[in-house]
PDB file of N, CA and C in Angstrom:
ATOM      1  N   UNK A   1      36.963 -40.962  54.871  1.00  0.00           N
ATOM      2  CA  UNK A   1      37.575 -39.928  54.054  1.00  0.00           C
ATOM      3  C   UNK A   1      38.144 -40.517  52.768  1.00  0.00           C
ATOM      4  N   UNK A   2      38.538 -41.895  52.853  1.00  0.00           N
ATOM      5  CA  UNK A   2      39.201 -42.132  51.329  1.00  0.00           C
ATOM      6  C   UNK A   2      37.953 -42.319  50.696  1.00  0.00           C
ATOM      7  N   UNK A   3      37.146 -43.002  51.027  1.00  0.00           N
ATOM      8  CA  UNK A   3      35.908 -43.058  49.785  1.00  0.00           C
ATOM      9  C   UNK A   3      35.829 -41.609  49.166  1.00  0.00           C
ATOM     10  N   UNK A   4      35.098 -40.889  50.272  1.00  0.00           N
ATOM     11  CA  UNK A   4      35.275 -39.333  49.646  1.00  0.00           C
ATOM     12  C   UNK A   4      36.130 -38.823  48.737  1.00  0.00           C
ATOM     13  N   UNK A   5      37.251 -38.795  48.853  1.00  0.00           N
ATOM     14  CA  UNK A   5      38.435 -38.335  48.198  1.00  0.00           C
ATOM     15  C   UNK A   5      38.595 -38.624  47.044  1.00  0.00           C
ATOM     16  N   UNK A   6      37.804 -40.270  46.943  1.00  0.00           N
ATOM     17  CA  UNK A   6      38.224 -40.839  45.556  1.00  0.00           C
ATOM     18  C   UNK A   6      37.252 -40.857  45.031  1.00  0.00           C
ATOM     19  N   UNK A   7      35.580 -40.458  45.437  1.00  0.00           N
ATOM     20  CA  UNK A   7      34.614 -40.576  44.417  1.00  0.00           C
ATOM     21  C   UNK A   7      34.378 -38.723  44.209  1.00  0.00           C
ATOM     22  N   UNK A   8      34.872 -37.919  44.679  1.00  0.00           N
ATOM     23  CA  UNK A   8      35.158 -36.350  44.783  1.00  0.00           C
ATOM     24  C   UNK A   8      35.301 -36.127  43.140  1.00  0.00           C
ATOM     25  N   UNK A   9      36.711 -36.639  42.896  1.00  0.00           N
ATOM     26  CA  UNK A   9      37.591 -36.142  41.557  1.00  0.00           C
ATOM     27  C   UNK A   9      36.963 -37.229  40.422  1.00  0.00           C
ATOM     28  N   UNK A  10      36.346 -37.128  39.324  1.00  0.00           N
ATOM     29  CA  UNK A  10      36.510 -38.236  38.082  1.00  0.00           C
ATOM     30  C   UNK A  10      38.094 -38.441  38.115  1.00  0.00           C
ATOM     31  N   UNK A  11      37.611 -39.768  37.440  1.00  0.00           N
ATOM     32  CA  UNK A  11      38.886 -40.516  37.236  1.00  0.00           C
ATOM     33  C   UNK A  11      39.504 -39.731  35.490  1.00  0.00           C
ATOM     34  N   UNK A  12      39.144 -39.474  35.223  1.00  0.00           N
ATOM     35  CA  UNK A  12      39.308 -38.657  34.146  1.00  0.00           C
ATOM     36  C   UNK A  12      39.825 -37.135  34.302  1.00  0.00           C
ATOM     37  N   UNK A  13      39.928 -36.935  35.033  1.00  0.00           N
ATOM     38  CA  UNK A  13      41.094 -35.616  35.615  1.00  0.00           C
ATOM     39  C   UNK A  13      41.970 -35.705  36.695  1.00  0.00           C
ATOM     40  N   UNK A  14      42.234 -36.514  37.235  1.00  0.00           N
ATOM     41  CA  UNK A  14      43.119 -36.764  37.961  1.00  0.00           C
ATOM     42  C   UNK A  14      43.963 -36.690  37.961  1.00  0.00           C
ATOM     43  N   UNK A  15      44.719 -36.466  36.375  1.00  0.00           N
ATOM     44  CA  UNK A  15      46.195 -36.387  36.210  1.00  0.00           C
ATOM     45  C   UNK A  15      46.154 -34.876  36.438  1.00  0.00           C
ATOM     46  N   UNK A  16      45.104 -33.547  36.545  1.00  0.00           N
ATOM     47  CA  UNK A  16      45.298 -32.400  36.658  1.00  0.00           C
ATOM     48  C   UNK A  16      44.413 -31.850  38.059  1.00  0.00           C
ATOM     49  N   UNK A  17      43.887 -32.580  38.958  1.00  0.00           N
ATOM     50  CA  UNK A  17      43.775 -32.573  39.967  1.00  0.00           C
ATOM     51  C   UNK A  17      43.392 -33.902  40.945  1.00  0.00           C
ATOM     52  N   UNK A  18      43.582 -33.405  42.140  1.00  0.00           N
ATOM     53  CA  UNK A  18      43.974 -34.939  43.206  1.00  0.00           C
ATOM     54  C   UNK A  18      42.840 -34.452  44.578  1.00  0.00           C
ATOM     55  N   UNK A  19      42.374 -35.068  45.359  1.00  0.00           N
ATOM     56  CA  UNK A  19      42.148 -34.572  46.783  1.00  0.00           C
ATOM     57  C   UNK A  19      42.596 -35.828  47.242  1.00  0.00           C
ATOM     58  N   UNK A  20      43.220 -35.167  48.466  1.00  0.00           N
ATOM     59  CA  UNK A  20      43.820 -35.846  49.921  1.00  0.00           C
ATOM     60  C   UNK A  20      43.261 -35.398  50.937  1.00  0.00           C
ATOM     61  N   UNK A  21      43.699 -36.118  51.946  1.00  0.00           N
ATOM     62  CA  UNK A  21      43.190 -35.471  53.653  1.00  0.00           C
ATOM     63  C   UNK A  21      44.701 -36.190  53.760  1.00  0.00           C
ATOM     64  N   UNK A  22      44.967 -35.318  55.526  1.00  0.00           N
ATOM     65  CA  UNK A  22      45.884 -35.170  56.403  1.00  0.00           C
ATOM     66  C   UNK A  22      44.864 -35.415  58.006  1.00  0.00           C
ATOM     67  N   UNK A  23      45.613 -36.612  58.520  1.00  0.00           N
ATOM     68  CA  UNK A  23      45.172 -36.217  59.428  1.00  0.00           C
ATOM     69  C   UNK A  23      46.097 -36.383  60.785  1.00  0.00           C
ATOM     70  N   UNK A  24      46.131 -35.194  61.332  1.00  0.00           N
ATOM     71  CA  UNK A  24      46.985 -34.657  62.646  1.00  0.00           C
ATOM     72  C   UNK A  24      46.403 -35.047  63.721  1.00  0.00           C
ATOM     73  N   UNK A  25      46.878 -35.042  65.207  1.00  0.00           N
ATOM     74  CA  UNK A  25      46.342 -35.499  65.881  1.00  0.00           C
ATOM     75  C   UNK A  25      44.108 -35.452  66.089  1.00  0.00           C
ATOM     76  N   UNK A  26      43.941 -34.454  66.835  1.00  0.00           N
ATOM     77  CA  UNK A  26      42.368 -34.699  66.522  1.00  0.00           C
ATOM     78  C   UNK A  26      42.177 -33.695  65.166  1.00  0.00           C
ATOM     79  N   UNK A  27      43.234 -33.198  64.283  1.00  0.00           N
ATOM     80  CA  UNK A  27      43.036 -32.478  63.347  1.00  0.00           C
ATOM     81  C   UNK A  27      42.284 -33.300  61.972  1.00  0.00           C
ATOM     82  N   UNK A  28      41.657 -33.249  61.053  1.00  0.00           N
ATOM     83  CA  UNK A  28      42.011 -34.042  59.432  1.00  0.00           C
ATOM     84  C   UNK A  28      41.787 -32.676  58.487  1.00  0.00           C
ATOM     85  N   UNK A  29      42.196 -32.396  57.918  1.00  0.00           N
ATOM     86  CA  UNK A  29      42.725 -31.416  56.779  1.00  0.00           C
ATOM     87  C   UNK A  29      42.477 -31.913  55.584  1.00  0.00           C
ATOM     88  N   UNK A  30      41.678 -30.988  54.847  1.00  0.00           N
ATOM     89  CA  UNK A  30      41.506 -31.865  53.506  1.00  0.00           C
ATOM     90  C   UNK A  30      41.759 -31.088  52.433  1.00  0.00           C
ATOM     91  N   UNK A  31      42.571 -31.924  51.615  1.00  0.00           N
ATOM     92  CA  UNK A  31      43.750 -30.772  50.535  1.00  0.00           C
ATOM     93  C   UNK A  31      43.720 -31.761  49.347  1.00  0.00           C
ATOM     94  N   UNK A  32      43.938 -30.492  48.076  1.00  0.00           N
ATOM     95  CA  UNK A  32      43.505 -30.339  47.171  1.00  0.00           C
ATOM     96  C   UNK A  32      44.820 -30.308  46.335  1.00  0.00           C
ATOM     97  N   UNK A  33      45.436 -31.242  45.334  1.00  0.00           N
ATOM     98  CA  UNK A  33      46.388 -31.285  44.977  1.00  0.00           C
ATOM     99  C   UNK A  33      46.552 -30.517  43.336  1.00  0.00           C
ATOM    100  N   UNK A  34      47.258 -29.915  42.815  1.00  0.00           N
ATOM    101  CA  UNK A  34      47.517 -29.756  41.634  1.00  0.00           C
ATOM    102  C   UNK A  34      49.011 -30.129  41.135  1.00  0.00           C
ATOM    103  N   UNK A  35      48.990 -30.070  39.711  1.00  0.00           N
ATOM    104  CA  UNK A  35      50.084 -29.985  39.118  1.00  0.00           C
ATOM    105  C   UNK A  35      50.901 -28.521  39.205  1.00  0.00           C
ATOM    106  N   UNK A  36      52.336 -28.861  39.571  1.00  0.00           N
ATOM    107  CA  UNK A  36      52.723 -27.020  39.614  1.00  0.00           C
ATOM    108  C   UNK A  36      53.284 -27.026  37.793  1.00  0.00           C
ATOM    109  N   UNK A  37      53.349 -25.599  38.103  1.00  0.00           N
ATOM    110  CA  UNK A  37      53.457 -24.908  36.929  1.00  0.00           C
ATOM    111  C   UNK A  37      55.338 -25.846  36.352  1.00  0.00           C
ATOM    112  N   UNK A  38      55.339 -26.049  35.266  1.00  0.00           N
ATOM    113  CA  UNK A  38      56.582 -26.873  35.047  1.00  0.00           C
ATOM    114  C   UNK A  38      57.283 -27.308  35.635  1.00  0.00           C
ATOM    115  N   UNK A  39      56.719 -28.127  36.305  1.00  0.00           N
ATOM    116  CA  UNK A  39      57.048 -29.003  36.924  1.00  0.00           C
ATOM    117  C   UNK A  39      56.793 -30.449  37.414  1.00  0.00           C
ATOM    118  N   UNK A  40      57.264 -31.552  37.643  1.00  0.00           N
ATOM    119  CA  UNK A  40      56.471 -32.218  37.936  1.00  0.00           C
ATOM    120  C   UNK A  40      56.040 -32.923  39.556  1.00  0.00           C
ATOM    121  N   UNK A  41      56.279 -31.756  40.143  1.00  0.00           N
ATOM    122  CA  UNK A  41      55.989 -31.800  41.270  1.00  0.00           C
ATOM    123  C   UNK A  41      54.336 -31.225  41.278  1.00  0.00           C
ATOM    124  N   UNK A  42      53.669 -32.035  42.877  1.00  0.00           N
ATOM    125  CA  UNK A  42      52.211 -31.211  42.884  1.00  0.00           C
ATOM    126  C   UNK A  42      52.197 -30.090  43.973  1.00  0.00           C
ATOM    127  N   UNK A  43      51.154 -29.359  43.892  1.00  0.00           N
ATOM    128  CA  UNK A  43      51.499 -28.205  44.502  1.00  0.00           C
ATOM    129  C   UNK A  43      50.110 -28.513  46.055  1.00  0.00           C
ATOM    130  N   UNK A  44      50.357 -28.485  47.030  1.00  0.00           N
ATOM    131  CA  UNK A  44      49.576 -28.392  47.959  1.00  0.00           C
ATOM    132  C   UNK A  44      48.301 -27.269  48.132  1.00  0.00           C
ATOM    133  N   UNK A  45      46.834 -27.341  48.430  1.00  0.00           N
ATOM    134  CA  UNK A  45      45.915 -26.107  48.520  1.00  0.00           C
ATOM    135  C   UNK A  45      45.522 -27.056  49.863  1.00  0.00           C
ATOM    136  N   UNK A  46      45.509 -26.200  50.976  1.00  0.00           N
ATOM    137  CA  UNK A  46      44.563 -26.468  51.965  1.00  0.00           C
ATOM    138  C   UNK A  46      42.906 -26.043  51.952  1.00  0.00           C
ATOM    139  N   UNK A  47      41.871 -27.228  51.687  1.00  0.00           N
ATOM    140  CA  UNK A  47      40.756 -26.153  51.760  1.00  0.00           C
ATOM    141  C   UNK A  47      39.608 -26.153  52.494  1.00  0.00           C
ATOM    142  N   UNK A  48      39.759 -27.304  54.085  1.00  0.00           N
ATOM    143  CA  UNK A  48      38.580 -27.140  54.900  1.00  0.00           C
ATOM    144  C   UNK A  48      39.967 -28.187  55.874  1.00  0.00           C
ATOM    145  N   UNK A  49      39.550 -27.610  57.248  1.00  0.00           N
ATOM    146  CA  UNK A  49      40.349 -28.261  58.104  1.00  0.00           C
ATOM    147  C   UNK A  49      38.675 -28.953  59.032  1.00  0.00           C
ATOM    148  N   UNK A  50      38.827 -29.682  59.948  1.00  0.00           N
ATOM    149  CA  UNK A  50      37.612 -30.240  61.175  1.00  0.00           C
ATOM    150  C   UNK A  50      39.065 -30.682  62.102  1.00  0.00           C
ATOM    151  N   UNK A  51      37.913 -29.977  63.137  1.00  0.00           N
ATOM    152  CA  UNK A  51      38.598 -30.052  64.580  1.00  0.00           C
ATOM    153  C   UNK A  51      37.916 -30.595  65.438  1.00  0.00           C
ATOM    154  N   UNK A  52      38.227 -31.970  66.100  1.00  0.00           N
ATOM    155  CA  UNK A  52      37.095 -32.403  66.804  1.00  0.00           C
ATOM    156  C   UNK A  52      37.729 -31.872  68.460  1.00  0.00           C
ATOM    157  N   UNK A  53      36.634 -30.861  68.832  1.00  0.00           N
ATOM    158  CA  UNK A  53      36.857 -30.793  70.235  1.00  0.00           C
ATOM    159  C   UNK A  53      35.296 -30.119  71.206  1.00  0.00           C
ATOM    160  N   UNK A  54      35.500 -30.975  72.339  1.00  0.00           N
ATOM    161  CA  UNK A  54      34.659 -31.636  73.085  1.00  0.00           C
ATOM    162  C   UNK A  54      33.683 -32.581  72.421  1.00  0.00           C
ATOM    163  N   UNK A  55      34.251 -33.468  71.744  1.00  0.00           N
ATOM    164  CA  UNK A  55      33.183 -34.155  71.318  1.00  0.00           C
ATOM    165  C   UNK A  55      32.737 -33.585  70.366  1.00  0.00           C
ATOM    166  N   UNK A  56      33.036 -32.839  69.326  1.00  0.00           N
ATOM    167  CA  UNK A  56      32.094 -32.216  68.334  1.00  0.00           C
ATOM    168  C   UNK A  56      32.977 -31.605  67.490  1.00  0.00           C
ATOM    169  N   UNK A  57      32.879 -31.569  65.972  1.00  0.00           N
ATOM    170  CA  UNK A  57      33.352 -31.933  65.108  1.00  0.00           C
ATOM    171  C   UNK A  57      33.574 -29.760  64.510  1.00  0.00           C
ATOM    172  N   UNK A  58      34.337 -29.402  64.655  1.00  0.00           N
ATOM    173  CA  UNK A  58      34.106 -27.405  63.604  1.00  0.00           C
ATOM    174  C   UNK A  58      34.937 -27.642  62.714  1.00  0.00           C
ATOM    175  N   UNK A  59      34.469 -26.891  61.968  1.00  0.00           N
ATOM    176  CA  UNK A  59      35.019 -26.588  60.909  1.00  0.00           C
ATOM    177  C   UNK A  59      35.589 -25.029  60.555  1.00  0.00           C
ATOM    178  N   UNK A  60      36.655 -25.320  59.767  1.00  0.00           N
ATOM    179  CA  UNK A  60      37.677 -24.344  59.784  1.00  0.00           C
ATOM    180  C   UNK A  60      38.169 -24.110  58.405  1.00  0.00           C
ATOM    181  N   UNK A  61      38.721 -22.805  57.806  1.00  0.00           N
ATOM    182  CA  UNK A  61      38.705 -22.267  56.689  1.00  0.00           C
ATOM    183  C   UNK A  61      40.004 -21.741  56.865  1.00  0.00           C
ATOM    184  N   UNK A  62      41.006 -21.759  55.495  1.00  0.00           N
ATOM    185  CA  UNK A  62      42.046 -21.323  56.023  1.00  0.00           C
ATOM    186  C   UNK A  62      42.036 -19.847  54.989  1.00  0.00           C
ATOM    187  N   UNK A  63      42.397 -19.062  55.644  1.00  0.00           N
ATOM    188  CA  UNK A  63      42.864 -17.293  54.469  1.00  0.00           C
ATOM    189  C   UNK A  63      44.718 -17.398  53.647  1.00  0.00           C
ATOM    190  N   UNK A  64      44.623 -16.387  52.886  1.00  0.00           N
ATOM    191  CA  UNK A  64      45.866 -16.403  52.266  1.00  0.00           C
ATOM    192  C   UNK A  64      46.625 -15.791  52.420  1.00  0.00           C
ATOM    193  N   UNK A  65      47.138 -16.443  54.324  1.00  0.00           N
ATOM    194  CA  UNK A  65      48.210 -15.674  55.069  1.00  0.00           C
ATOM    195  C   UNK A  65      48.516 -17.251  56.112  1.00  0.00           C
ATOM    196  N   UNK A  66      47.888 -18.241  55.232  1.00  0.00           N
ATOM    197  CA  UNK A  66      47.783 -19.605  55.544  1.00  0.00           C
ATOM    198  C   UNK A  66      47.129 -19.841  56.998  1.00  0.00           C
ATOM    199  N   UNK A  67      45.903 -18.687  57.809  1.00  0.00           N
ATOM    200  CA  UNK A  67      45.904 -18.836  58.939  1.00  0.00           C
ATOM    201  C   UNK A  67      44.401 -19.302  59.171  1.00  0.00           C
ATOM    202  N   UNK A  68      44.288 -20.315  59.832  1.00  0.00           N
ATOM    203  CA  UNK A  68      43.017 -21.122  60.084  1.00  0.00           C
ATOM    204  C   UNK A  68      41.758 -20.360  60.546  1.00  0.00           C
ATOM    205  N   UNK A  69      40.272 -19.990  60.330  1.00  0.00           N
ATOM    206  CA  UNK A  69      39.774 -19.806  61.169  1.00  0.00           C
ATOM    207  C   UNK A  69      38.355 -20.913  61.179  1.00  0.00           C
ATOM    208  N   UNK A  70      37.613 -20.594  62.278  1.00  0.00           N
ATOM    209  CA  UNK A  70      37.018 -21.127  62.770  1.00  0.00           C
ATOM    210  C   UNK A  70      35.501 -20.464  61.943  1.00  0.00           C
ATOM    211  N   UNK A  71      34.825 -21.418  61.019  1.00  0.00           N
ATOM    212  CA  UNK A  71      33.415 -20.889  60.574  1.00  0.00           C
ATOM    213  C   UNK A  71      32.055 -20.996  61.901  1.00  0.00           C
ATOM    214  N   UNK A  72      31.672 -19.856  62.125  1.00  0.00           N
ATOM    215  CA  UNK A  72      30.677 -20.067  63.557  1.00  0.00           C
ATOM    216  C   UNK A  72      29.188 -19.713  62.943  1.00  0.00           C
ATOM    217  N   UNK A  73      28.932 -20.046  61.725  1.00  0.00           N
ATOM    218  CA  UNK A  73      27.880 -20.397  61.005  1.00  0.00           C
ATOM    219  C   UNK A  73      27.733 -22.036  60.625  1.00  0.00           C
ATOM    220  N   UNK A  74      28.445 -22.548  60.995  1.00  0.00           N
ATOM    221  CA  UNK A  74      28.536 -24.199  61.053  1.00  0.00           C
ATOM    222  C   UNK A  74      28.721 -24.458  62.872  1.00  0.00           C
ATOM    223  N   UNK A  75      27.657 -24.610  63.248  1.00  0.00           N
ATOM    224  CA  UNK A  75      27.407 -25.388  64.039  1.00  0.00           C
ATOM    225  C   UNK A  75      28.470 -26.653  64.532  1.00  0.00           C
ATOM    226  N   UNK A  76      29.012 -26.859  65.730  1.00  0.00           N
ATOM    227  CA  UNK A  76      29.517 -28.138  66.233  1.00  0.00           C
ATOM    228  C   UNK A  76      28.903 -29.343  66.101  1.00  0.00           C
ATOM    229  N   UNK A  77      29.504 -30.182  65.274  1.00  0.00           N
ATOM    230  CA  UNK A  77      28.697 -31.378  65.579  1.00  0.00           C
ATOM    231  C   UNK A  77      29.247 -32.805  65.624  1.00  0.00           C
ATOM    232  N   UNK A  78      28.468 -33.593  66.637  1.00  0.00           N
ATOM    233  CA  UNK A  78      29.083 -34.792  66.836  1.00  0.00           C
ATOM    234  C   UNK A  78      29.607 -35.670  65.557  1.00  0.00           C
ATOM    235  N   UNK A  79      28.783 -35.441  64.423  1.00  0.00           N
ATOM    236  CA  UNK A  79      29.228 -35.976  63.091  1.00  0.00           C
ATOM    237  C   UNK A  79      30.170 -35.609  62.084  1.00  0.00           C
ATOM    238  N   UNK A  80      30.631 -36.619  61.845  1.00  0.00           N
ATOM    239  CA  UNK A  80      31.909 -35.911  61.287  1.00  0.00           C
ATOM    240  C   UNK A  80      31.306 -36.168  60.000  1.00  0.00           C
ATOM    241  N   UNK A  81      30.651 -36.670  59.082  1.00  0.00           N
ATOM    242  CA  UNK A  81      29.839 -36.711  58.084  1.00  0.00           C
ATOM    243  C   UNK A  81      29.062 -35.870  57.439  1.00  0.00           C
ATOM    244  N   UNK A  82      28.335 -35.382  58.512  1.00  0.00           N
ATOM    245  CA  UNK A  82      27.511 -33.927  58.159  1.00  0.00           C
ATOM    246  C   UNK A  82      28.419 -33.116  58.146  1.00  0.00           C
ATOM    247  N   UNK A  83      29.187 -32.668  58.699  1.00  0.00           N
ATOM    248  CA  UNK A  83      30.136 -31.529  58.738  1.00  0.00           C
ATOM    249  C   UNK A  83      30.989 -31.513  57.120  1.00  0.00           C
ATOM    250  N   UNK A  84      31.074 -33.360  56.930  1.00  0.00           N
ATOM    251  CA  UNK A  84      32.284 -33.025  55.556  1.00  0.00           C
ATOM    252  C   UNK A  84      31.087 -32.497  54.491  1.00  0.00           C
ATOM    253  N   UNK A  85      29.849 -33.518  54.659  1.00  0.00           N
ATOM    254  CA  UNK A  85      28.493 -32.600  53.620  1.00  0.00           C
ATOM    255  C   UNK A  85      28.959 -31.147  53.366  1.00  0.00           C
ATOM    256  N   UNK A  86      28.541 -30.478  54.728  1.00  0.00           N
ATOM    257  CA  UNK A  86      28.515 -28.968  54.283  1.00  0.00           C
ATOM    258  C   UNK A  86      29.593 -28.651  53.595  1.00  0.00           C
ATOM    259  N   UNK A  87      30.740 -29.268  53.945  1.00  0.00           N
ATOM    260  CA  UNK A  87      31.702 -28.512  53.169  1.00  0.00           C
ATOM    261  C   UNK A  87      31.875 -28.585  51.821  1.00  0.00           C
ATOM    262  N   UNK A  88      31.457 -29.960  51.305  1.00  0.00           N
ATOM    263  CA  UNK A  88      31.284 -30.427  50.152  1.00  0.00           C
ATOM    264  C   UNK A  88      30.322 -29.413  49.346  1.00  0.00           C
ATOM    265  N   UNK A  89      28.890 -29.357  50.112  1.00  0.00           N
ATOM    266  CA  UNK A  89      28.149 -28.273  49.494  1.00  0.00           C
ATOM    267  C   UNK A  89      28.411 -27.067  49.414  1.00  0.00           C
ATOM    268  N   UNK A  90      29.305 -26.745  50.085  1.00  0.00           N
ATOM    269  CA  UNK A  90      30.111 -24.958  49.794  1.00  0.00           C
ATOM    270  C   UNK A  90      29.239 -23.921  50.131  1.00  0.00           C
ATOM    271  N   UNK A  91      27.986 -23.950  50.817  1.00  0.00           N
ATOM    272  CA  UNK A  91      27.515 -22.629  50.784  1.00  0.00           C
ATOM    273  C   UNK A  91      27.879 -21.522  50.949  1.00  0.00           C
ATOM    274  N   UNK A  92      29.201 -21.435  51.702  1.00  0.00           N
ATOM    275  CA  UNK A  92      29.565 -20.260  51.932  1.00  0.00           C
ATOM    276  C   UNK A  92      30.435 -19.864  51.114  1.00  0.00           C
ATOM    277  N   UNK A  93      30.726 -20.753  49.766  1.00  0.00           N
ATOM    278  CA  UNK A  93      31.946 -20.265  48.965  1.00  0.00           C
ATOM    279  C   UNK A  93      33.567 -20.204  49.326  1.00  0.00           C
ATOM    280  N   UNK A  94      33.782 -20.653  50.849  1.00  0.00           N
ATOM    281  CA  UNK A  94      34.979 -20.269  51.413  1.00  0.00           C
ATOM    282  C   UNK A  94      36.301 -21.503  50.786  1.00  0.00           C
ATOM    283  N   UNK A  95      35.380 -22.721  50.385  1.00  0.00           N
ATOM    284  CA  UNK A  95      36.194 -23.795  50.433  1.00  0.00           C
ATOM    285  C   UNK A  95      36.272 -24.062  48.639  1.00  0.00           C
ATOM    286  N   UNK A  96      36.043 -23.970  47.879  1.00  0.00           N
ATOM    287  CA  UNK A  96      35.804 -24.368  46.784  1.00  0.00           C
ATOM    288  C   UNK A  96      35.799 -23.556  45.902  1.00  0.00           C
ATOM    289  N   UNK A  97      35.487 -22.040  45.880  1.00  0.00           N
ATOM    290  CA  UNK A  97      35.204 -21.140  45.156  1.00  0.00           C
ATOM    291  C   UNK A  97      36.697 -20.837  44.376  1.00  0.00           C
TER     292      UNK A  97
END
């Protein structure tokens, strides 16, 4: 995940956006940092959670009532690689748009 994170953003905007991951017990959360509005604090965006359970890696989308769900057009999978792909590729618009 740090490679990701850090070849994600140019180094050339970074001072106006950041990505991080979190990772909770079998949770990792991957969030999207900004500058807040006057301030110089950054402001947190959650925008793809992976849940590894039984062995297999879902992926999860959060709505703006901050509540997680579960995408069941993404397939479980043992890889946690392919899974960050898709999200990276956005097809569904849920994470990136």
């Amino acid at each position: 995940m740090t490679d990701y994170v850090e070849q994600k953003v140019p180094k050339h905007v970074r001072d106006q956006m950041r990505l991080n991951f979190k990772i909770r017990g079998n949770n990792v959360t991957l969030v999207e940092e900004r500058p807040a509005f006057r301030s110089e604090q950054w402001v947190e965006l959650d925008r793809a959670q992976f849940r590894l359970d039984e062995n297999k890696w879902k992926v999860y989308w959060r709505d703006s009532r901050n509540k997680w769900h579960w995408i069941e057009e993404i397939a479980p999978d043992e890889d946690f690689e392919k899974q960050l792909r898709i999200v990276d590729q956005d097809q569904t618009g849920l994470f990136w748009g």
